[in-house]
PDB file of N, CA and C in Angstrom:
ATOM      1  N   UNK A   1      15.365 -44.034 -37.808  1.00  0.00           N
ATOM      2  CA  UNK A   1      14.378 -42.983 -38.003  1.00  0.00           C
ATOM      3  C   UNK A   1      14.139 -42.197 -36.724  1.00  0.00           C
ATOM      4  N   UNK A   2      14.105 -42.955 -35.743  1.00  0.00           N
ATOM      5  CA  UNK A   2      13.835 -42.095 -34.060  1.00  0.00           C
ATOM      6  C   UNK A   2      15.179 -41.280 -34.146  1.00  0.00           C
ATOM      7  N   UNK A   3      16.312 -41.885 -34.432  1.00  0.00           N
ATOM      8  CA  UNK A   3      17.255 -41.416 -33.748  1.00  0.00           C
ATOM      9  C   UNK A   3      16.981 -39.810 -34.758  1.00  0.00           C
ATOM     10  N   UNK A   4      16.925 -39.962 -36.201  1.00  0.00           N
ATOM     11  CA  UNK A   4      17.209 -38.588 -37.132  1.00  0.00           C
ATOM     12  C   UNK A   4      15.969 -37.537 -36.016  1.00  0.00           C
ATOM     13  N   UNK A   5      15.075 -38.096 -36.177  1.00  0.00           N
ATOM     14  CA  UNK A   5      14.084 -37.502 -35.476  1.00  0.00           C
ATOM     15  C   UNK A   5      14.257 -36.425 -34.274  1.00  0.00           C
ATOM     16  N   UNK A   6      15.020 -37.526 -33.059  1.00  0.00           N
ATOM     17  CA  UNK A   6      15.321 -36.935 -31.928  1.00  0.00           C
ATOM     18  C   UNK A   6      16.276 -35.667 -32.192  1.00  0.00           C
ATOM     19  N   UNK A   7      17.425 -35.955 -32.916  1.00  0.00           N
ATOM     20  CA  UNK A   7      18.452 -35.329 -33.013  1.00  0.00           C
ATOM     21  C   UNK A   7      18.172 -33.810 -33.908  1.00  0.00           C
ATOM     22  N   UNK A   8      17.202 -34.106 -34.710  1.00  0.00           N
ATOM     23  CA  UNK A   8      16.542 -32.698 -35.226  1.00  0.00           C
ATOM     24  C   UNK A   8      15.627 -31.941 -34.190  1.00  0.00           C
ATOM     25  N   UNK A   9      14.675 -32.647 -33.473  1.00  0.00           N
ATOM     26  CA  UNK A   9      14.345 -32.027 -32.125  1.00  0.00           C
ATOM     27  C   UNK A   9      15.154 -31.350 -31.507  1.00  0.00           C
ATOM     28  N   UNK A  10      15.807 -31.682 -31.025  1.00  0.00           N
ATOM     29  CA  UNK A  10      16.956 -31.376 -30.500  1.00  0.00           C
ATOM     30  C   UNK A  10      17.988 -30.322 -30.651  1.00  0.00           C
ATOM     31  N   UNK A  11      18.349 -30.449 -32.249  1.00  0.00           N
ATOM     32  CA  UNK A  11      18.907 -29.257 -33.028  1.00  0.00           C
ATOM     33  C   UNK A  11      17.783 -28.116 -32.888  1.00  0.00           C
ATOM     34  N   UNK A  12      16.513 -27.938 -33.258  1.00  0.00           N
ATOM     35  CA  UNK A  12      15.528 -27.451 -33.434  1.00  0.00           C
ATOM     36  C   UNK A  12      15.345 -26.539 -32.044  1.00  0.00           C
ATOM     37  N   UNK A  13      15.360 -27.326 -30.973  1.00  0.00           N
ATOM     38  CA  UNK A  13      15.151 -26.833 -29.782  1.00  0.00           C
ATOM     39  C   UNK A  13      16.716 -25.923 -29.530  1.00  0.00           C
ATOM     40  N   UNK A  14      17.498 -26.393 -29.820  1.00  0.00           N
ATOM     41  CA  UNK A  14      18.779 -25.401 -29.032  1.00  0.00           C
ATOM     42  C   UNK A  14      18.861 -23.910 -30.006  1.00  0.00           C
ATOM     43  N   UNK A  15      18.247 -24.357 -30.924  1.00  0.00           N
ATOM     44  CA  UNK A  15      18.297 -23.052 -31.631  1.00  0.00           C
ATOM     45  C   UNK A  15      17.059 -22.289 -31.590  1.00  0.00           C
ATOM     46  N   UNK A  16      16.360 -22.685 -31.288  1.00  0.00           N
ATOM     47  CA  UNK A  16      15.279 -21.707 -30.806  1.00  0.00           C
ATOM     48  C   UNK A  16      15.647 -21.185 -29.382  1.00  0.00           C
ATOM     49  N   UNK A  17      16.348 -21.579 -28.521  1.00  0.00           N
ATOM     50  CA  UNK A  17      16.850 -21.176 -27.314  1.00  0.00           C
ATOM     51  C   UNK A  17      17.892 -20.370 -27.454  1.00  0.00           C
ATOM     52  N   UNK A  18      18.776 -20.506 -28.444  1.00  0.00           N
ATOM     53  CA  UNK A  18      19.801 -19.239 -28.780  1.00  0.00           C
ATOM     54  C   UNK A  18      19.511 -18.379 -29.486  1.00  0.00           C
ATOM     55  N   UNK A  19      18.106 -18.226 -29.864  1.00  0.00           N
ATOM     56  CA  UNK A  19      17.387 -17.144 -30.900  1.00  0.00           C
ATOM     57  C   UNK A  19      16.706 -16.227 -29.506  1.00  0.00           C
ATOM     58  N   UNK A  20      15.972 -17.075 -28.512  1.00  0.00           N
ATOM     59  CA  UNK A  20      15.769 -16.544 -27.625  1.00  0.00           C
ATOM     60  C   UNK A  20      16.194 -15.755 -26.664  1.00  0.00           C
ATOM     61  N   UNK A  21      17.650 -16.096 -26.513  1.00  0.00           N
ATOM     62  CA  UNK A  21      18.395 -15.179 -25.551  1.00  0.00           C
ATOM     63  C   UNK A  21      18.997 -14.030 -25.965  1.00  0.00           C
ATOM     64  N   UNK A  22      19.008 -13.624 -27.058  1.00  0.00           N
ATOM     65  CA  UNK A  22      18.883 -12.168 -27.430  1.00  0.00           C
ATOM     66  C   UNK A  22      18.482 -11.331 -27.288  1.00  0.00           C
ATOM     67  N   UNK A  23      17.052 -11.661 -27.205  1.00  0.00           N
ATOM     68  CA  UNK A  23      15.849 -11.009 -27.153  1.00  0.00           C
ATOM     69  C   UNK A  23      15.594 -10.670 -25.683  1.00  0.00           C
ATOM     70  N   UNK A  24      15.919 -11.314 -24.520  1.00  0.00           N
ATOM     71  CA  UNK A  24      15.595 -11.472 -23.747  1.00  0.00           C
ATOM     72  C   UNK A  24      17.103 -10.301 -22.922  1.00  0.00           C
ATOM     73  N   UNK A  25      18.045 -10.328 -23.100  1.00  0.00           N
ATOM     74  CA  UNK A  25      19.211  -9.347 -22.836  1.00  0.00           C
ATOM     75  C   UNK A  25      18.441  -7.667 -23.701  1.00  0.00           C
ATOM     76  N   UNK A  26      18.249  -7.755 -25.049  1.00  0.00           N
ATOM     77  CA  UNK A  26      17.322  -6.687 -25.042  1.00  0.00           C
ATOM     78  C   UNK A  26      16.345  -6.088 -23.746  1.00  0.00           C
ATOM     79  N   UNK A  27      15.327  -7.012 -23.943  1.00  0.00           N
ATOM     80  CA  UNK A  27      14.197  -6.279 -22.997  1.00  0.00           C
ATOM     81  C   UNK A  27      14.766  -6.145 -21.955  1.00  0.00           C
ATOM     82  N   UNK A  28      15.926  -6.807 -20.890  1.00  0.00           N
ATOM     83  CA  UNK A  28      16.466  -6.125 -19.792  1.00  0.00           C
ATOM     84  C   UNK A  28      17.060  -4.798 -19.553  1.00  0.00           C
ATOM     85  N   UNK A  29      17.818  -5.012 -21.073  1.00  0.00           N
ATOM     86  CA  UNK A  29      18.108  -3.631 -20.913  1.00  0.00           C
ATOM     87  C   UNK A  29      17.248  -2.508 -21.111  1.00  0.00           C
ATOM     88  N   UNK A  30      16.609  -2.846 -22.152  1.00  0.00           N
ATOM     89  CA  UNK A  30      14.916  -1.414 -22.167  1.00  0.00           C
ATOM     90  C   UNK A  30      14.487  -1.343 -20.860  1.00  0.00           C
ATOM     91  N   UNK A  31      14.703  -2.510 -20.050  1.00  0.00           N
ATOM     92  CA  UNK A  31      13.985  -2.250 -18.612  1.00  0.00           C
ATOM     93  C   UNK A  31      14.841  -1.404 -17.553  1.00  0.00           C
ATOM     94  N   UNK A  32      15.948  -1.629 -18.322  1.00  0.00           N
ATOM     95  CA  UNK A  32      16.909  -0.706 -17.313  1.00  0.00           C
ATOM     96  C   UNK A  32      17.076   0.401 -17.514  1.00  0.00           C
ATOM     97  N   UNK A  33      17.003   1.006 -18.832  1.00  0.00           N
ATOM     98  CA  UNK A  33      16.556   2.304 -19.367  1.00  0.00           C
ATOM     99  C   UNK A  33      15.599   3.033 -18.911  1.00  0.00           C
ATOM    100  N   UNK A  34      14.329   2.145 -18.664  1.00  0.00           N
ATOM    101  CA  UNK A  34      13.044   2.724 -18.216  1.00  0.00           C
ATOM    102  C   UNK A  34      13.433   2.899 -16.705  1.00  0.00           C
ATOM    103  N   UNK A  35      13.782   2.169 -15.875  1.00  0.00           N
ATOM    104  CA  UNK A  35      13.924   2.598 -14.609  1.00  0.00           C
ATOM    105  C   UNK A  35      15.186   3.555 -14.397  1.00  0.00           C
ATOM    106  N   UNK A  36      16.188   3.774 -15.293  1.00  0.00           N
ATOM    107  CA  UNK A  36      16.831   5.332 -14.545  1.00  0.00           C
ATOM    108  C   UNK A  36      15.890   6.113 -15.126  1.00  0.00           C
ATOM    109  N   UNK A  37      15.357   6.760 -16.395  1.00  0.00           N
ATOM    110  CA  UNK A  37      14.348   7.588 -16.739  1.00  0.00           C
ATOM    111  C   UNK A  37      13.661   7.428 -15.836  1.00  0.00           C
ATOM    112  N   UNK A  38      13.000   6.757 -15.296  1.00  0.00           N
ATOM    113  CA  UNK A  38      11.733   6.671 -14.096  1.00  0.00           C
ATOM    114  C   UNK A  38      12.554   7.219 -12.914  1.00  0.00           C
ATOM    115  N   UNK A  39      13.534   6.894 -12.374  1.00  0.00           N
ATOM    116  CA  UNK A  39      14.200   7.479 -11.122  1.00  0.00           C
ATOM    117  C   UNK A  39      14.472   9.237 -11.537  1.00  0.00           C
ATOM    118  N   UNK A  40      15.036   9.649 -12.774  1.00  0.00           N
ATOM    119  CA  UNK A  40      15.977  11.076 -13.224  1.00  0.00           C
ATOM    120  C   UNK A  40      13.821  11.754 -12.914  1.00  0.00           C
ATOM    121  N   UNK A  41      12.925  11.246 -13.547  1.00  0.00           N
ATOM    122  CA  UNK A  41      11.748  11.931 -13.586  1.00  0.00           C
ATOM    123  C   UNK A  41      11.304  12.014 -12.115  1.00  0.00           C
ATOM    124  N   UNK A  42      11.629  10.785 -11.185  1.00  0.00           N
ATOM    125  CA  UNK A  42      11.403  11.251  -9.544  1.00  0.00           C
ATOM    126  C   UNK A  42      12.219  11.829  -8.898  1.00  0.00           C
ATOM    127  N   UNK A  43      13.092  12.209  -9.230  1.00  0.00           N
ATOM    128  CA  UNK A  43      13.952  13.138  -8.700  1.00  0.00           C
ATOM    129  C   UNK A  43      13.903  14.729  -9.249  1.00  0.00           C
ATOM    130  N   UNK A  44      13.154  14.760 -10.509  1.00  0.00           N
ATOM    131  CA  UNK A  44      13.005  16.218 -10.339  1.00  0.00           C
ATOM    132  C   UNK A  44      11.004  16.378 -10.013  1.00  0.00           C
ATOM    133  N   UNK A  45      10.378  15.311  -9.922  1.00  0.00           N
ATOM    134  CA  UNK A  45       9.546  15.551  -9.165  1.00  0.00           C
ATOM    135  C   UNK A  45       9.356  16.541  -7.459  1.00  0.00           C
ATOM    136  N   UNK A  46      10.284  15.789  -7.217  1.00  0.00           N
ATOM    137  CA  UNK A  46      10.885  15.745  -5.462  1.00  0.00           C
ATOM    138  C   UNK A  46      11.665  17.025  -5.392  1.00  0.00           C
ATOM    139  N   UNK A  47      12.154  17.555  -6.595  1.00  0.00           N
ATOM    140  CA  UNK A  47      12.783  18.788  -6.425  1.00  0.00           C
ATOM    141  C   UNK A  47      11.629  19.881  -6.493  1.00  0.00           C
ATOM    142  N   UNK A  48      10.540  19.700  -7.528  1.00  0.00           N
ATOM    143  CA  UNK A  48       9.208  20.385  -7.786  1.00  0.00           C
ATOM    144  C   UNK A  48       8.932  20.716  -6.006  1.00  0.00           C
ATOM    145  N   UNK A  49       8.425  19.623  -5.465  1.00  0.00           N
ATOM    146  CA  UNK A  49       7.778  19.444  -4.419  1.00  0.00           C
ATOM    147  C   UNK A  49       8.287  20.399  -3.334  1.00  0.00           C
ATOM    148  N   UNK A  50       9.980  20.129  -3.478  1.00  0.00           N
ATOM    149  CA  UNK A  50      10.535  21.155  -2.531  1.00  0.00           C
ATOM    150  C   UNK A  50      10.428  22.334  -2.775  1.00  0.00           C
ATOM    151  N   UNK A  51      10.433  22.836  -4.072  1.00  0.00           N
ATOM    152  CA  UNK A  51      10.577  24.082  -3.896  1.00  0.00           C
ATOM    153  C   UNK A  51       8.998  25.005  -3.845  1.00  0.00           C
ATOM    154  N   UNK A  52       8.094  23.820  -4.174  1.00  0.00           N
ATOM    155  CA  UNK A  52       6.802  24.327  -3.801  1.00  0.00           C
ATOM    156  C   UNK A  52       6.356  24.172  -1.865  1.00  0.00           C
ATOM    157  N   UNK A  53       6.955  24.011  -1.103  1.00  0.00           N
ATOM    158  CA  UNK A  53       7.302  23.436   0.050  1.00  0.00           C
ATOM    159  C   UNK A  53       8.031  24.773   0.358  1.00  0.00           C
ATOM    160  N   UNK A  54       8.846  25.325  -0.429  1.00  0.00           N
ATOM    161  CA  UNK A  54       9.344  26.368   0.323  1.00  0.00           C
ATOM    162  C   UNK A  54       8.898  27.636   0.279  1.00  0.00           C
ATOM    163  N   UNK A  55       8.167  27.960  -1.023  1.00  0.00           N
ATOM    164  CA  UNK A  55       7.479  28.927  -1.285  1.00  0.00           C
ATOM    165  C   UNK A  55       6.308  29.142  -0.236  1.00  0.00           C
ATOM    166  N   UNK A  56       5.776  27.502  -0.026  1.00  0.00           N
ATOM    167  CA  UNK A  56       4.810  27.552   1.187  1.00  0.00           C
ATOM    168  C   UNK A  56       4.790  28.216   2.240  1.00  0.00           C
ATOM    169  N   UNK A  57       6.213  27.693   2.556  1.00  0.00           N
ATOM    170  CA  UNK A  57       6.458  28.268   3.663  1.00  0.00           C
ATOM    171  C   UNK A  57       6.466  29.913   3.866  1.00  0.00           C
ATOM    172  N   UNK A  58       7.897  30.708   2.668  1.00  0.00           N
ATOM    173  CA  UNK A  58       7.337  32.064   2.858  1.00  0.00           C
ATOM    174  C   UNK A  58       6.445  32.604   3.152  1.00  0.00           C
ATOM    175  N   UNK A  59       5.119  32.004   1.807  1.00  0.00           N
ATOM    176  CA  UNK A  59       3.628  32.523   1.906  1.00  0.00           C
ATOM    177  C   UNK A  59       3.197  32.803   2.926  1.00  0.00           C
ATOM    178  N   UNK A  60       3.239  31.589   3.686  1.00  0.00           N
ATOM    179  CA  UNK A  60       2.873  31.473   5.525  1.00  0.00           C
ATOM    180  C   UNK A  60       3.530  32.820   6.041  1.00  0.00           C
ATOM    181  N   UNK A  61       4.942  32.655   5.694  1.00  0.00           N
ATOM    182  CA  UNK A  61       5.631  33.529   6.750  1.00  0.00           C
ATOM    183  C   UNK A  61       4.938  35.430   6.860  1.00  0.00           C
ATOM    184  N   UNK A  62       4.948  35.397   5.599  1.00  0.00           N
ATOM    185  CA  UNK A  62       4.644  36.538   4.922  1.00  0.00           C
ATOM    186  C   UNK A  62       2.974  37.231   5.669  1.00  0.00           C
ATOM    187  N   UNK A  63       1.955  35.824   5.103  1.00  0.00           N
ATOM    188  CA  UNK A  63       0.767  36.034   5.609  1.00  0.00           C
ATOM    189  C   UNK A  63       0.772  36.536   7.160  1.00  0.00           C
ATOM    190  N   UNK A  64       1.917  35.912   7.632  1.00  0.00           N
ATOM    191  CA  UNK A  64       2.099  36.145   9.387  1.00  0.00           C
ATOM    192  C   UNK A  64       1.890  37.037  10.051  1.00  0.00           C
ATOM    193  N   UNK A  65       2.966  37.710   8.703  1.00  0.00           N
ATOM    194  CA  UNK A  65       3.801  39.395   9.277  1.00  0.00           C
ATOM    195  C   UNK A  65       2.837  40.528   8.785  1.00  0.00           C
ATOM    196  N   UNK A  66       2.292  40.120   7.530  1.00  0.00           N
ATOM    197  CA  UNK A  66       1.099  40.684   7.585  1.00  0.00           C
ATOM    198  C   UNK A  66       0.054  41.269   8.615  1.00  0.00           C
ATOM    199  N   UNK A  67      -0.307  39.584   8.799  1.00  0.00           N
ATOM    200  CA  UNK A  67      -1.866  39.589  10.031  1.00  0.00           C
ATOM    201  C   UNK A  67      -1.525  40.368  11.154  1.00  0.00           C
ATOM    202  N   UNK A  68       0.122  40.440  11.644  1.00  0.00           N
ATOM    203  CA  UNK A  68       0.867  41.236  12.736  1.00  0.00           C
ATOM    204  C   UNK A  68       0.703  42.400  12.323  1.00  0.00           C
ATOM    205  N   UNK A  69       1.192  43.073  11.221  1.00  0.00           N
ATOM    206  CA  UNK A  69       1.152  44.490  10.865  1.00  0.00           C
ATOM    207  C   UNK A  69      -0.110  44.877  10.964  1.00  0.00           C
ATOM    208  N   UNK A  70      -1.278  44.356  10.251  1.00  0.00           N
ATOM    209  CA  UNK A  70      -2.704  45.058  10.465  1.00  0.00           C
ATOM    210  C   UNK A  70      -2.975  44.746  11.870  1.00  0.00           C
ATOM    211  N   UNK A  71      -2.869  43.886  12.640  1.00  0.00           N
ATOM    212  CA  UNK A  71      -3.125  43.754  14.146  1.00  0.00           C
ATOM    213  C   UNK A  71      -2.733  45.278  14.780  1.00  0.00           C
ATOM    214  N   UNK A  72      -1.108  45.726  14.864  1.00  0.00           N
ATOM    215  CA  UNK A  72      -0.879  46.917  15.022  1.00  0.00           C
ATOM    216  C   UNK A  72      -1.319  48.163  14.923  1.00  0.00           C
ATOM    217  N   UNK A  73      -1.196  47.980  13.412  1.00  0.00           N
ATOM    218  CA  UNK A  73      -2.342  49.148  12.930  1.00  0.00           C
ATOM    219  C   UNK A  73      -3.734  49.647  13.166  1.00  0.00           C
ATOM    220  N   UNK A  74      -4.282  48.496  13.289  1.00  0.00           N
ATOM    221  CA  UNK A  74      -5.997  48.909  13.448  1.00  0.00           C
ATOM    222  C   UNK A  74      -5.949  49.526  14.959  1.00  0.00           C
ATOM    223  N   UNK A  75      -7.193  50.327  14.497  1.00  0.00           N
ATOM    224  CA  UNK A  75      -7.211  51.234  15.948  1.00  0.00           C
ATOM    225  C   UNK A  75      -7.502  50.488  16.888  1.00  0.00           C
ATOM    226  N   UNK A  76      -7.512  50.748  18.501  1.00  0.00           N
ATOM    227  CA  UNK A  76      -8.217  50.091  19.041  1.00  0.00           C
ATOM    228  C   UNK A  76      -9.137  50.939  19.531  1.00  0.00           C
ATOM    229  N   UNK A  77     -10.676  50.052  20.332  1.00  0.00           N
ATOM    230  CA  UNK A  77     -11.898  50.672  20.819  1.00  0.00           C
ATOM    231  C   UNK A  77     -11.753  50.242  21.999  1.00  0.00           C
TER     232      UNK A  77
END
């Protein structure tokens, strides 16, 4: 009786462990999915950033040549 016992334990257990590892190769891979999507979305973050970074910069440049031109212009007293 122990022995039927053990040996269905046993059966019982290895197959719940090969039911398990399916599942478990799944969610790695969803996880690996999620992290290139997560990298492809920080990388056009970082492209956002730059090109708001460069516009900055013009703005600046622009405001510069500006503040220079009316400097010129205004009369002096």
């Amino acid at each position: 009786m122990r022995k039927t016992l053990a040996i269905a334990l046993m059966l019982t257990a290895s197959l719940g462990l090969a039911a398990c590892d399916k599942k478990s190769e799944d969610k790695a891979q969803d996880a690996n999915q999620h992290a290139e999507q997560a990298q492809e979305k920080m990388s056009e973050a970082q492209d956002k950033v730059n090109d708001a970074a460069k516009e900055n910069a013009e703005a600046a440049k622009a405001q510069a040549e500006s503040n220079e031109a009316a400097t010129k212009e205004a009369p002096k007293n």
